[in-house]
C-alpha atoms as a PDB file:
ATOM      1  CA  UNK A   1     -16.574  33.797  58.676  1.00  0.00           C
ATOM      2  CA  UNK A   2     -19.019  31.304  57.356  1.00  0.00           C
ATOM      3  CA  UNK A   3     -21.846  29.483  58.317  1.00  0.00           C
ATOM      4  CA  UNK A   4     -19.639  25.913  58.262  1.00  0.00           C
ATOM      5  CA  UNK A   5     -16.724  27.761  60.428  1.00  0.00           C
ATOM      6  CA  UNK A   6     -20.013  29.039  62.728  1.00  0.00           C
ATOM      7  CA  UNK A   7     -21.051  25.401  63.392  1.00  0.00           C
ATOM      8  CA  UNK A   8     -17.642  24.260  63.813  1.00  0.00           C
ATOM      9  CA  UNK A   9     -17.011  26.754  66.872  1.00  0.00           C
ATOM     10  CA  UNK A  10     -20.711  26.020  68.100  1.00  0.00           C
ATOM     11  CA  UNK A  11     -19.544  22.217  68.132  1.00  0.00           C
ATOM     12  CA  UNK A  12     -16.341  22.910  69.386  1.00  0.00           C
ATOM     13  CA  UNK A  13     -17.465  25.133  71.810  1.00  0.00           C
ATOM     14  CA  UNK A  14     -20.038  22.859  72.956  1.00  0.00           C
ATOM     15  CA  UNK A  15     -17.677  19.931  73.360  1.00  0.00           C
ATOM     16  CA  UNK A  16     -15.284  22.633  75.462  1.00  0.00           C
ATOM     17  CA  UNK A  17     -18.061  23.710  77.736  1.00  0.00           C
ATOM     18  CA  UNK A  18     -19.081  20.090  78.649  1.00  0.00           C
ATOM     19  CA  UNK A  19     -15.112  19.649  79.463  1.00  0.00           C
ATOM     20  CA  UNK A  20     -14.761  22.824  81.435  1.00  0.00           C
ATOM     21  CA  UNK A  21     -17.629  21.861  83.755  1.00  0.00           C
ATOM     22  CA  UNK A  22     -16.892  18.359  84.472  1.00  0.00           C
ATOM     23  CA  UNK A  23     -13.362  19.347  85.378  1.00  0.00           C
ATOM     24  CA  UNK A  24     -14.290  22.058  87.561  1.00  0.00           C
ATOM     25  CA  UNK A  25     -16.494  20.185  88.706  1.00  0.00           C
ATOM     26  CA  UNK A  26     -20.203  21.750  87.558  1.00  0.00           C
ATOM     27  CA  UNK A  27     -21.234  18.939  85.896  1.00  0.00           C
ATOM     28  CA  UNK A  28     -20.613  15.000  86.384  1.00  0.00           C
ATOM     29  CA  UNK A  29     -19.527  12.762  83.796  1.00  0.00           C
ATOM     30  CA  UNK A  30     -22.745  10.581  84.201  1.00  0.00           C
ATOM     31  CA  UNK A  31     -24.805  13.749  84.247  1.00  0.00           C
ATOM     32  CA  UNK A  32     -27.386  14.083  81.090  1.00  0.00           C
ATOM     33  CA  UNK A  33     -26.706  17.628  80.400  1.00  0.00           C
ATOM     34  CA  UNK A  34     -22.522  16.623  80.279  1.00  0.00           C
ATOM     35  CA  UNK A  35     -23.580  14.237  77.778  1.00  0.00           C
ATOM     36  CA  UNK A  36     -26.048  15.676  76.024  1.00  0.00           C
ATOM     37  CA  UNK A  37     -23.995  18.844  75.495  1.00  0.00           C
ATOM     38  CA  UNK A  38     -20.988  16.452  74.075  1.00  0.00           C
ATOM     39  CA  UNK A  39     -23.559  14.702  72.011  1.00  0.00           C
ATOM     40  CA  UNK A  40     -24.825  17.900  70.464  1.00  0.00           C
ATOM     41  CA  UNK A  41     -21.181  18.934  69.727  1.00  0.00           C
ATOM     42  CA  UNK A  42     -19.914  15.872  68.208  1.00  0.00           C
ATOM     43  CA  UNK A  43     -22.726  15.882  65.612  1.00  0.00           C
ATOM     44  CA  UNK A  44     -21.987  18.805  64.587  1.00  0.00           C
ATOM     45  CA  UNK A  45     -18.373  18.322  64.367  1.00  0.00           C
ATOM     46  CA  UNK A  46     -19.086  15.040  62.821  1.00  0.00           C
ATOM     47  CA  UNK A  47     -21.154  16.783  60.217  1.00  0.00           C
ATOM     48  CA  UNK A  48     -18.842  19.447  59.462  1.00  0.00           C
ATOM     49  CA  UNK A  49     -16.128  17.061  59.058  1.00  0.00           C
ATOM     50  CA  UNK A  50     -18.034  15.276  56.582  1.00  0.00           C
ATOM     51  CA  UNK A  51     -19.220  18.171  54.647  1.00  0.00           C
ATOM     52  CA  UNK A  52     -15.334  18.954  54.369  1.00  0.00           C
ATOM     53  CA  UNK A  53     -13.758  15.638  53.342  1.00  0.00           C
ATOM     54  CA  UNK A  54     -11.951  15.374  56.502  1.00  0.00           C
ATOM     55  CA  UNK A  55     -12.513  10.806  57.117  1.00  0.00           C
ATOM     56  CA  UNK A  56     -10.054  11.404  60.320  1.00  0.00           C
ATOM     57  CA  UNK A  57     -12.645  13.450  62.293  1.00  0.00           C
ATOM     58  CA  UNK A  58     -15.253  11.745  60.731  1.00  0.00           C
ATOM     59  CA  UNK A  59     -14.070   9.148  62.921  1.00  0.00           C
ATOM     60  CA  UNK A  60     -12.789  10.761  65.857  1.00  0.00           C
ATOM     61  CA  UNK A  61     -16.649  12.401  65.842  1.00  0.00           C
ATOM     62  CA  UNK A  62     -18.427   8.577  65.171  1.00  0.00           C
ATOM     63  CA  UNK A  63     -16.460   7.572  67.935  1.00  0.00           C
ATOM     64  CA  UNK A  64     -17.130  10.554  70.354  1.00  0.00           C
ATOM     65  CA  UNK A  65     -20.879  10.374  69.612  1.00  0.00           C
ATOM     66  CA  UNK A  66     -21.171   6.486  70.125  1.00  0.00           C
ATOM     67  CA  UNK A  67     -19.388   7.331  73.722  1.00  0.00           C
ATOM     68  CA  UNK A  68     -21.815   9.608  74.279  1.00  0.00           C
ATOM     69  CA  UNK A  69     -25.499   7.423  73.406  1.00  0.00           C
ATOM     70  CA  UNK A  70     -23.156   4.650  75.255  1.00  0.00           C
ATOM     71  CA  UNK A  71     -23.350   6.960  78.451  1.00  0.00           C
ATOM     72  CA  UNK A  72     -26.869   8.323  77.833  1.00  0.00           C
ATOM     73  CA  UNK A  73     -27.845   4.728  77.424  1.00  0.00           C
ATOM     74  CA  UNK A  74     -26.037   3.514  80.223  1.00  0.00           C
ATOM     75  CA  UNK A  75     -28.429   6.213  82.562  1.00  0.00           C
ATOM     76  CA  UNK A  76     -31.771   5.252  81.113  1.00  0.00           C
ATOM     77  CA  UNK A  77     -31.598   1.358  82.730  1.00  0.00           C
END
């Protein structure tokens, strides 16, 4: 394994964790740590992606991180 397949699971993982505890119900979708945690794991998706030449994930990773400082946003007003 290398280190780019490392921060791939790390940001998949993240993104995983932050979708295991709002559906059990752990963590709320407005929570900061829910978001935060999905933040942290779309960048570095987003970066991997990029790093890789892969534009569709790139996006898919843009968008999940705008949702993300959207929500974070959204609980600091």
């Amino acid at each position: 394994m290398t280190w780019r397949d490392g921060m791939e699971l790390a940001g998949a993982g993240l993104i995983l964790l932050a979708y295991w505890a709002n559906a059990s119900g752990r963590w709320s979708r407005e929570s900061a740590r829910y978001l935060w945690v999905n933040l942290a794991g779309a960048v570095l998706l987003g970066i991997m992606a990029a790093w890789r030449g892969a534009p569709g994930f790139v996006v898919l990773e843009v968008f999940w991180i705008a949702i993300s400082v959207a929500g974070l946003l959204r609980r600091s007003h």
